[in-house]
PDB file of N, CA and C in Angstrom:
ATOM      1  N   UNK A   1     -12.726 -21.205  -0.809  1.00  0.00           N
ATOM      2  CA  UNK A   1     -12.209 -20.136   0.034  1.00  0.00           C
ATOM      3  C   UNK A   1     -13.382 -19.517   0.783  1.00  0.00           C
ATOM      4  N   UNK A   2     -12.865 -19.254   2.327  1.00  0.00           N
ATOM      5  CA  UNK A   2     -14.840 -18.871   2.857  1.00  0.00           C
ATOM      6  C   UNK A   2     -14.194 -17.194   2.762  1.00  0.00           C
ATOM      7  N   UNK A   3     -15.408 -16.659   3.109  1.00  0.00           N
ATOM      8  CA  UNK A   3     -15.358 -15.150   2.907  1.00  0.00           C
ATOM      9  C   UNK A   3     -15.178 -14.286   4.249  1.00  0.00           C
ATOM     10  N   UNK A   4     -14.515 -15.192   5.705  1.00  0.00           N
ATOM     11  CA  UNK A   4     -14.361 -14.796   6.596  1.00  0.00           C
ATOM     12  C   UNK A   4     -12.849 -14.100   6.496  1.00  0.00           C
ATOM     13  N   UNK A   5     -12.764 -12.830   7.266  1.00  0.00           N
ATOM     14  CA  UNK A   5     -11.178 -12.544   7.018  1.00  0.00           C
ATOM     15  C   UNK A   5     -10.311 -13.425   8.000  1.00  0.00           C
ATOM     16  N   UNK A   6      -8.867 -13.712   7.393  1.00  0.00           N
ATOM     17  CA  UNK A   6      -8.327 -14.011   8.420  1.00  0.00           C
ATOM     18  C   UNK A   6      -7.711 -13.815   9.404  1.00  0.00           C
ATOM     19  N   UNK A   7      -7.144 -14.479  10.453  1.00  0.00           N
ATOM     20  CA  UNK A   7      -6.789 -14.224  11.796  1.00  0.00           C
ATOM     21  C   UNK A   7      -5.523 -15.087  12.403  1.00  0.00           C
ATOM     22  N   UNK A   8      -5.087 -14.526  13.547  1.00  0.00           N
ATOM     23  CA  UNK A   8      -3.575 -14.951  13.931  1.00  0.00           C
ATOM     24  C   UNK A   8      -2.553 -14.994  12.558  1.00  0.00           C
ATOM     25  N   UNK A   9      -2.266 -16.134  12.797  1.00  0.00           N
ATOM     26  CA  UNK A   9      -0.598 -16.143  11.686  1.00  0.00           C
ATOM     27  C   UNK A   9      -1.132 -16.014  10.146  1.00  0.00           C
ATOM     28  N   UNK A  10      -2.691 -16.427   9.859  1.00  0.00           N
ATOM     29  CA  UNK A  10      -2.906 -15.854   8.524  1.00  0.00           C
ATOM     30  C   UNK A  10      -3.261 -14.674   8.350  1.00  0.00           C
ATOM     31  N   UNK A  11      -3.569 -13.904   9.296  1.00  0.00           N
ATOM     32  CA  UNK A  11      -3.907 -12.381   8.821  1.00  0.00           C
ATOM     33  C   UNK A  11      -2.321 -12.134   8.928  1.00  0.00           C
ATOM     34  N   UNK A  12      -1.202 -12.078   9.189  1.00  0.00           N
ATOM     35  CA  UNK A  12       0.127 -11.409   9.140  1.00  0.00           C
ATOM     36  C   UNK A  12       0.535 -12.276   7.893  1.00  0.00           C
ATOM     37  N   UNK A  13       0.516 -13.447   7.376  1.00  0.00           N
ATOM     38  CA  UNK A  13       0.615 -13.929   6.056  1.00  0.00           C
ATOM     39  C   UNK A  13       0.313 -13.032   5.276  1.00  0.00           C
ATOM     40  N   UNK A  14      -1.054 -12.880   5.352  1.00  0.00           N
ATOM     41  CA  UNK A  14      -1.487 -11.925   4.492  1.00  0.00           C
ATOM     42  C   UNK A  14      -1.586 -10.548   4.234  1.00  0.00           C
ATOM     43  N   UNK A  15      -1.423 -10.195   5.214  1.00  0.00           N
ATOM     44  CA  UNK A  15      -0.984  -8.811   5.000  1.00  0.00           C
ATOM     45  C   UNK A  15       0.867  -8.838   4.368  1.00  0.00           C
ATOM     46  N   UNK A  16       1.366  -9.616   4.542  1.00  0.00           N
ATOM     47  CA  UNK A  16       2.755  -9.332   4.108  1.00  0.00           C
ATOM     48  C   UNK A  16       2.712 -10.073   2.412  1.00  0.00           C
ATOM     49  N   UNK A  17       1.653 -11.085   2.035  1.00  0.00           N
ATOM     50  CA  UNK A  17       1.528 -11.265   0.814  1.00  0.00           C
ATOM     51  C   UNK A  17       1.026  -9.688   0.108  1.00  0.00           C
ATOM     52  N   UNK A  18      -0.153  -9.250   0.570  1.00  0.00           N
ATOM     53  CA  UNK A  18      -0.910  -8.059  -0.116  1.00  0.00           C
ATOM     54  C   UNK A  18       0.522  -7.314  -0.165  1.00  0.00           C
ATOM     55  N   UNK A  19       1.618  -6.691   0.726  1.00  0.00           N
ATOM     56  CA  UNK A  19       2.421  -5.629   0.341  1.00  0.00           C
ATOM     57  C   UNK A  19       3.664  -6.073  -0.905  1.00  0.00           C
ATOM     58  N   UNK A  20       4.032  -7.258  -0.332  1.00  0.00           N
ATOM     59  CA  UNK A  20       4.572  -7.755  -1.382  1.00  0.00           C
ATOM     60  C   UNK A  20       4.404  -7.685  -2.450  1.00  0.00           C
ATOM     61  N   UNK A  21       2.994  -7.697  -2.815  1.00  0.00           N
ATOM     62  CA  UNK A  21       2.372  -7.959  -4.090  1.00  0.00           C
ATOM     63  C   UNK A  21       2.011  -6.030  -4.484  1.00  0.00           C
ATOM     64  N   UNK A  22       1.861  -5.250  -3.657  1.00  0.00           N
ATOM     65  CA  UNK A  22       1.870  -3.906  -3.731  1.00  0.00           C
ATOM     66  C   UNK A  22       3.401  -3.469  -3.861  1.00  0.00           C
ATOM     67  N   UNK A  23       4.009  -4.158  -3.478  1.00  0.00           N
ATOM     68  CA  UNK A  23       5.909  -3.766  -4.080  1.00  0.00           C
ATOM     69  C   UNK A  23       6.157  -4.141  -5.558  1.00  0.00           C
ATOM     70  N   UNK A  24       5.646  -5.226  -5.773  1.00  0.00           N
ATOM     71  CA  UNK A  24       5.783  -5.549  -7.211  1.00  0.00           C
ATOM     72  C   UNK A  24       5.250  -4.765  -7.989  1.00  0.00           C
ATOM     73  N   UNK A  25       3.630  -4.208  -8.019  1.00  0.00           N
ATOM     74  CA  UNK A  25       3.398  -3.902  -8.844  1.00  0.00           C
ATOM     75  C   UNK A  25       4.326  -2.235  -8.916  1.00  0.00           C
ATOM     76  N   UNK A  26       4.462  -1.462  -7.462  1.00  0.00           N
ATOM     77  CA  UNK A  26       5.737  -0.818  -7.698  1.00  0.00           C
ATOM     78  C   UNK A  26       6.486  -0.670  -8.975  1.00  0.00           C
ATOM     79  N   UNK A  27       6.985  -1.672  -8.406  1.00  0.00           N
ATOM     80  CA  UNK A  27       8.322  -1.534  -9.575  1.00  0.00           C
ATOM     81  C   UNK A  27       7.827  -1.671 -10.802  1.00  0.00           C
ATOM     82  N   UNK A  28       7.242  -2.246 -11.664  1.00  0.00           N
ATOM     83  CA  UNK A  28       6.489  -2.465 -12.792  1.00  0.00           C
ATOM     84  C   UNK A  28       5.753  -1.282 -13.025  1.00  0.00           C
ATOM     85  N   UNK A  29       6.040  -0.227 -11.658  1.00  0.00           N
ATOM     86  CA  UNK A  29       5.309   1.357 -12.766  1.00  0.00           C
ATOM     87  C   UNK A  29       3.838   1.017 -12.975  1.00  0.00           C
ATOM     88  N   UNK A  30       2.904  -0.162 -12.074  1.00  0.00           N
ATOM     89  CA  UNK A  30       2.146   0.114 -12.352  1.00  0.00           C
ATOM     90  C   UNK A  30       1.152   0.834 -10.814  1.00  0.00           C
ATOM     91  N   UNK A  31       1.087   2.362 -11.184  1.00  0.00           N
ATOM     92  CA  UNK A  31       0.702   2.681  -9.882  1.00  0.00           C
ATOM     93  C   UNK A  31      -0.805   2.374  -9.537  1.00  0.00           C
ATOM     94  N   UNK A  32      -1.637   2.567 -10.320  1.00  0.00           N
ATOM     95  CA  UNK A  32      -3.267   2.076  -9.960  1.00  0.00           C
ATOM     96  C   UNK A  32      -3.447   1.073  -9.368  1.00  0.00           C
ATOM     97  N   UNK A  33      -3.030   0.211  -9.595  1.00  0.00           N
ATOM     98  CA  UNK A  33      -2.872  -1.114  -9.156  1.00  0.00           C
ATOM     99  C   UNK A  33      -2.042  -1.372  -7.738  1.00  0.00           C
ATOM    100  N   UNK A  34      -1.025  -0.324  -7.481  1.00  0.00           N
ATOM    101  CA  UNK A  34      -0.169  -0.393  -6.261  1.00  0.00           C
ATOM    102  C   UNK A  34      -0.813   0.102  -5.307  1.00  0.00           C
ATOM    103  N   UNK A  35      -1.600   1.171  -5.570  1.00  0.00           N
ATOM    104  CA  UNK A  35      -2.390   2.189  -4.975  1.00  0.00           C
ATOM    105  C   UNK A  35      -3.354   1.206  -4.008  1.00  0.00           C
ATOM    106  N   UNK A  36      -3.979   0.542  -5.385  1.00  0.00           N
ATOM    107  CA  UNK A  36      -5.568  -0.462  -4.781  1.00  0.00           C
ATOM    108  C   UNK A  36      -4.994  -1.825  -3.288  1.00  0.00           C
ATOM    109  N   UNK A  37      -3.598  -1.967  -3.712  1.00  0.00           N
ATOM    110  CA  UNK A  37      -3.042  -2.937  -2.985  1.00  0.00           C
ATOM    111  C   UNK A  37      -2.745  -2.641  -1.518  1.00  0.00           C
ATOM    112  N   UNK A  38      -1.882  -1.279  -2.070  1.00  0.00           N
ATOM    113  CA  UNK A  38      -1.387  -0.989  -0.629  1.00  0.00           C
ATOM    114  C   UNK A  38      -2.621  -0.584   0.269  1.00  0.00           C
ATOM    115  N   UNK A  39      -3.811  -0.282  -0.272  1.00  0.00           N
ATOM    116  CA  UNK A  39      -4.942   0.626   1.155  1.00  0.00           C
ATOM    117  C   UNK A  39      -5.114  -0.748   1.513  1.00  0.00           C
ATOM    118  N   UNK A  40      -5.449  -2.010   0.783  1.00  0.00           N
ATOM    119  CA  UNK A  40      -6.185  -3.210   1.586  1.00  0.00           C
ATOM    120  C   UNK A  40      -4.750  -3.720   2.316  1.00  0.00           C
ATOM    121  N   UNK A  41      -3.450  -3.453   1.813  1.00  0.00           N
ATOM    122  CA  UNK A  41      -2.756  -4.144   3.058  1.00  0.00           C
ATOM    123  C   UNK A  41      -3.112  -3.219   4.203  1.00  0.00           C
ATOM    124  N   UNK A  42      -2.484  -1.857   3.792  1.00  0.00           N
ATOM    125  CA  UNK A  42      -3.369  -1.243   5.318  1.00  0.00           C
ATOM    126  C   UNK A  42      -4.039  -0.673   5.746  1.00  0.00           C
ATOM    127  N   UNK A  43      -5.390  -1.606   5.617  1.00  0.00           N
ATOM    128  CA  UNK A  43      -6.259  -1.699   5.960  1.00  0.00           C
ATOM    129  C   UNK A  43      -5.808  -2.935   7.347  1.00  0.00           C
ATOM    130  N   UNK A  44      -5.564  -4.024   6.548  1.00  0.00           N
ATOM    131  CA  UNK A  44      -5.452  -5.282   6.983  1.00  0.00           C
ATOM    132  C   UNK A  44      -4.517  -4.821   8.236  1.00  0.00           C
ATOM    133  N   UNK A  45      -3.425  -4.042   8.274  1.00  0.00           N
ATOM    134  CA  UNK A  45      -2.372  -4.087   8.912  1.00  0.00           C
ATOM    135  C   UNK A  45      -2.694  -3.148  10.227  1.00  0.00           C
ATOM    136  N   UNK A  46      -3.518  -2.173   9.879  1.00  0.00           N
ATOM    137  CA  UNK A  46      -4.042  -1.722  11.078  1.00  0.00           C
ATOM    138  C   UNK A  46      -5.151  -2.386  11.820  1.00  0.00           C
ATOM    139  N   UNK A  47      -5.267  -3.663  11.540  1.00  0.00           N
ATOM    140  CA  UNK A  47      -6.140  -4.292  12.743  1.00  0.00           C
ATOM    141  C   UNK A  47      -5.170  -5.196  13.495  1.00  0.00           C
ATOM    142  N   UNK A  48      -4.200  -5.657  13.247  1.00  0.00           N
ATOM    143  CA  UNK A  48      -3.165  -6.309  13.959  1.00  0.00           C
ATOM    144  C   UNK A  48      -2.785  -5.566  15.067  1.00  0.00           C
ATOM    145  N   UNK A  49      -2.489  -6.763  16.118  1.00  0.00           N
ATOM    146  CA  UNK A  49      -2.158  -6.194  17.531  1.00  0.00           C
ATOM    147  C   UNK A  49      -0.185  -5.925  17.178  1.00  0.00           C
ATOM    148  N   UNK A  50       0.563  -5.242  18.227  1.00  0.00           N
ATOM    149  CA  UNK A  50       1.427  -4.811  18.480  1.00  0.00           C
ATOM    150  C   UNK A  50       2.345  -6.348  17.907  1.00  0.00           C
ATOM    151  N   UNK A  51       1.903  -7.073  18.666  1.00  0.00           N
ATOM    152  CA  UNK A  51       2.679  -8.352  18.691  1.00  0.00           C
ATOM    153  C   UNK A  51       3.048  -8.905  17.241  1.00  0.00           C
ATOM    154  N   UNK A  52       1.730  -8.693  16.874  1.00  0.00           N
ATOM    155  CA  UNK A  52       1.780  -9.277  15.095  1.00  0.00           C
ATOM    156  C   UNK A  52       1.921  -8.141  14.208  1.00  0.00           C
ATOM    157  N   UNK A  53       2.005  -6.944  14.345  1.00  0.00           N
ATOM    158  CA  UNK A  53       3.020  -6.216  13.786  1.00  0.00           C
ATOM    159  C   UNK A  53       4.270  -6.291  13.585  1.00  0.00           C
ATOM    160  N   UNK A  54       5.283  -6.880  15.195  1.00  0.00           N
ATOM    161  CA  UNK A  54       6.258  -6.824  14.977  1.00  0.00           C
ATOM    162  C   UNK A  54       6.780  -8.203  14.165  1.00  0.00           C
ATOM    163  N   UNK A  55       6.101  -9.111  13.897  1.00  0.00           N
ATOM    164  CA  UNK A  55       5.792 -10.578  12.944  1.00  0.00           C
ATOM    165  C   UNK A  55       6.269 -10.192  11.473  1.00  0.00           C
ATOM    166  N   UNK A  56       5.851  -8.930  11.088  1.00  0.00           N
ATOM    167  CA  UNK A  56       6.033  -8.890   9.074  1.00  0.00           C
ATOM    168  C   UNK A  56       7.446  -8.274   9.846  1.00  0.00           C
ATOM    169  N   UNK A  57       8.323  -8.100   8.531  1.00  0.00           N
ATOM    170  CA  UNK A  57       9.727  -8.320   8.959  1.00  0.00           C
ATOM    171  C   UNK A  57       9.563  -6.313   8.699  1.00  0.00           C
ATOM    172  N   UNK A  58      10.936  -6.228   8.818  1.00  0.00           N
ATOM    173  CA  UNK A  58      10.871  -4.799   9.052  1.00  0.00           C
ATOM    174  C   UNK A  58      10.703  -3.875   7.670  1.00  0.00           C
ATOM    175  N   UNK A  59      11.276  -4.621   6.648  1.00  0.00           N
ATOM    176  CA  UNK A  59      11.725  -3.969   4.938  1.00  0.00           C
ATOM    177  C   UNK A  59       9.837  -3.752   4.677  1.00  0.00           C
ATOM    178  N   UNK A  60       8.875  -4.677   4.847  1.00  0.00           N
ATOM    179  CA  UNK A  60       7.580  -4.509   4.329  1.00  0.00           C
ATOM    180  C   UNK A  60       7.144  -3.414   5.221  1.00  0.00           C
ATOM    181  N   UNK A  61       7.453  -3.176   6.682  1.00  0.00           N
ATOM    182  CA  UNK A  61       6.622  -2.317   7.147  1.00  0.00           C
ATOM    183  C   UNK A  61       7.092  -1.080   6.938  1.00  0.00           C
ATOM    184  N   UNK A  62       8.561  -1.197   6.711  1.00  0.00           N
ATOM    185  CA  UNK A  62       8.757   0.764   6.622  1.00  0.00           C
ATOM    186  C   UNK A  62       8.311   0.833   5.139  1.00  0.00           C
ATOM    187  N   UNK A  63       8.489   0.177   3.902  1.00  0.00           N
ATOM    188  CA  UNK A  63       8.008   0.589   2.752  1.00  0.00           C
ATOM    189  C   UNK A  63       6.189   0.772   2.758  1.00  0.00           C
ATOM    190  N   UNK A  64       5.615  -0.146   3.633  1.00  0.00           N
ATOM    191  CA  UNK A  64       4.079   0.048   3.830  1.00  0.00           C
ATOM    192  C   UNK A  64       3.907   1.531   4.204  1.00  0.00           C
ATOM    193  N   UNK A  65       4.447   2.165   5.420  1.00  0.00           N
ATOM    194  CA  UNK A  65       3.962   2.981   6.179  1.00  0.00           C
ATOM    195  C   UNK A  65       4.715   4.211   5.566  1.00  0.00           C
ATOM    196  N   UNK A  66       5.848   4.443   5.588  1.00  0.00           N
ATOM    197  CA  UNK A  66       6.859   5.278   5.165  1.00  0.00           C
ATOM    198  C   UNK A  66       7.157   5.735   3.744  1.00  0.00           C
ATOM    199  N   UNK A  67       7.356   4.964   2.705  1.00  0.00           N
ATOM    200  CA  UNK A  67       8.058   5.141   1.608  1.00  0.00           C
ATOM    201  C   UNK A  67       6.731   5.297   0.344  1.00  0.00           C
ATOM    202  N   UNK A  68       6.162   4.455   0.757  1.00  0.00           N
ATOM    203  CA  UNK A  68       4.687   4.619  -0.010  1.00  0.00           C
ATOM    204  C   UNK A  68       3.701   5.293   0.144  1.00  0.00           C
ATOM    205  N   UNK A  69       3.821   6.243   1.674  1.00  0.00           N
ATOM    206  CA  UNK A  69       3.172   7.492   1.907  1.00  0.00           C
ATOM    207  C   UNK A  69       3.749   8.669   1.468  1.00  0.00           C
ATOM    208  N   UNK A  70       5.065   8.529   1.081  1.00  0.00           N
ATOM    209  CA  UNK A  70       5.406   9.697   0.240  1.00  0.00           C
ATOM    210  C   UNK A  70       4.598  10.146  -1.120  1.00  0.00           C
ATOM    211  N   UNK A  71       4.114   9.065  -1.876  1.00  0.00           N
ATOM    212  CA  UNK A  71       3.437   8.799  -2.902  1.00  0.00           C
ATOM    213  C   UNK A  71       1.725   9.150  -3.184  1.00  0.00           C
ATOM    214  N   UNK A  72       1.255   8.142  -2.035  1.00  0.00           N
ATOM    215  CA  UNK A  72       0.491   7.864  -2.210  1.00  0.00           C
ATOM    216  C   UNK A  72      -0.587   8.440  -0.820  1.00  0.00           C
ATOM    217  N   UNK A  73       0.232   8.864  -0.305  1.00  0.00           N
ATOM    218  CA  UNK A  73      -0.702   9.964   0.543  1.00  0.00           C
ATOM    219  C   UNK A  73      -1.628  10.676   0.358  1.00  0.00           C
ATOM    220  N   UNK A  74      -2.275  11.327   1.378  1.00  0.00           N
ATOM    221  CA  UNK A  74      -3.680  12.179   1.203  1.00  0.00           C
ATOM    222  C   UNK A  74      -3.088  13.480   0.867  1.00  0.00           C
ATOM    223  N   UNK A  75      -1.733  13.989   0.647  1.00  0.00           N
ATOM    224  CA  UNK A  75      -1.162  15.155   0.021  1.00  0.00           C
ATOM    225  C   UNK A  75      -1.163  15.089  -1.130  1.00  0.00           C
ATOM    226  N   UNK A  76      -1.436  13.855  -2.209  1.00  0.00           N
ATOM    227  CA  UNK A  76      -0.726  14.040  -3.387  1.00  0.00           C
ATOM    228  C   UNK A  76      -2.351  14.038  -3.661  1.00  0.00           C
ATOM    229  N   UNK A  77      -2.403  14.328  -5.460  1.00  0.00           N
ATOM    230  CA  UNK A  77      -3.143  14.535  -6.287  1.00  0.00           C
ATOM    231  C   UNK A  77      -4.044  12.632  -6.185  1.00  0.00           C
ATOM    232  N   UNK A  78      -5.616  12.956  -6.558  1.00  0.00           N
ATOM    233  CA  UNK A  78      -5.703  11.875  -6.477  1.00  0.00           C
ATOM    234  C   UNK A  78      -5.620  11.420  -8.121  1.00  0.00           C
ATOM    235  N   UNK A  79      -5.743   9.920  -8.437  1.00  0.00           N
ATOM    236  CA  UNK A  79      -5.416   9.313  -9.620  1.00  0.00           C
ATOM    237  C   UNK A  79      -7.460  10.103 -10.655  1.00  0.00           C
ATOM    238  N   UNK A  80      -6.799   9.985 -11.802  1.00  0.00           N
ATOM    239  CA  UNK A  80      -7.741  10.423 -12.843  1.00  0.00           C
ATOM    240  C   UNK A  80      -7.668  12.193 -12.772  1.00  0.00           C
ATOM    241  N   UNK A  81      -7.142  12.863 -11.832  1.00  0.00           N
ATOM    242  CA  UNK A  81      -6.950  13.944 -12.608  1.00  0.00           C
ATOM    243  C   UNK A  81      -5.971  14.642 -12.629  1.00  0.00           C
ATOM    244  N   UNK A  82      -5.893  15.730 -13.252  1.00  0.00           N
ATOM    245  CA  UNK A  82      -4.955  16.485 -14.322  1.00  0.00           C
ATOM    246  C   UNK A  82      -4.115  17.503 -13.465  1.00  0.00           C
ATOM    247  N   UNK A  83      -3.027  17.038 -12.383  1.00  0.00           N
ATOM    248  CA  UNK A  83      -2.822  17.878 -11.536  1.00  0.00           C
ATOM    249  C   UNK A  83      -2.165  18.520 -12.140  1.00  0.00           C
ATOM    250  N   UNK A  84      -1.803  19.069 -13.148  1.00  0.00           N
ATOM    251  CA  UNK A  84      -0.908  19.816 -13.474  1.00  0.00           C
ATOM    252  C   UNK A  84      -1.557  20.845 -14.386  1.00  0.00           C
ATOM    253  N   UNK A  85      -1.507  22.010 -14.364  1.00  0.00           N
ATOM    254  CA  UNK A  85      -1.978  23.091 -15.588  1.00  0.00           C
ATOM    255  C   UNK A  85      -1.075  23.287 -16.400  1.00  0.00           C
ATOM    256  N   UNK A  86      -1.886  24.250 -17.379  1.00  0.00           N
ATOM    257  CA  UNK A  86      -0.593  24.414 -18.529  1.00  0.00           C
ATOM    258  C   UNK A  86       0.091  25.617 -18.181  1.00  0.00           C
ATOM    259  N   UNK A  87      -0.078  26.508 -16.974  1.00  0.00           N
ATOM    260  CA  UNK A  87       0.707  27.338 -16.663  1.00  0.00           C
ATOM    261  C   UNK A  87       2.502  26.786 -17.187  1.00  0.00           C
ATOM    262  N   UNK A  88       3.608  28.438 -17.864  1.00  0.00           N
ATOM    263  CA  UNK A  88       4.249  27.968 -17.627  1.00  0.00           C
ATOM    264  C   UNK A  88       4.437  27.095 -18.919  1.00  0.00           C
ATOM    265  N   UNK A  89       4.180  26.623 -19.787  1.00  0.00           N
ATOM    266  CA  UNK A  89       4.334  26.010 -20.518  1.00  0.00           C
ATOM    267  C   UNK A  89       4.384  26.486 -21.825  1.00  0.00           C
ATOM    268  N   UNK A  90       5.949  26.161 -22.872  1.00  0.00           N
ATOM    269  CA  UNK A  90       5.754  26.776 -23.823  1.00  0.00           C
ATOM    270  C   UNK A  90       4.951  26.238 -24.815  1.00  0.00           C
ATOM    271  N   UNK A  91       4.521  26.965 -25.463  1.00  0.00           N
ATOM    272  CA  UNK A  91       3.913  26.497 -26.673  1.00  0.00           C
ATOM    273  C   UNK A  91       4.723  26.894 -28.241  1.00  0.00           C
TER     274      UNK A  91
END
């Protein structure tokens, strides 16, 4: 495997493998791992032109952009700490 990224129809391969594979781990509840997936798909996905955007089908891109920014956005808490206090809490 060379260490060049790829381009034309394999960079949209691959970016729709990486989300895929960031949907799975989804569902399996495993978020660290969904987290690490989804920035390199988009990553990957924001270098694609218009054309090869509209190439990954539509279900990967609204869950890429949309449904997984509910989550995993720059609003939420980041992973390793303790967003929650014990305010509020009985003992």
């Amino acid at each position: 495997m060379s260490d060049q990224p790829p381009e034309g129809k394999a960079l949209v391969k691959e970016v729709c493998r990486r989300i895929r594979l960031a949907r799975s781990y989804w569902d399996a509840h495993n978020n660290a791992a969904c987290r690490g997936e989804r920035e390199k798909a988009l990553a990957l996905y924001n270098t694609l032109t218009k054309e090869q955007k509209d190439q990954i089908p539509q279900t990967l891109r609204v869950w890429l952009r949309y449904r997984s920014e509910k989550y995993f956005g720059a609003h939420q808490t980041p992973p390793g700490n303790k967003g929650r206090s014990a305010k509020g809490r009985k003992r």
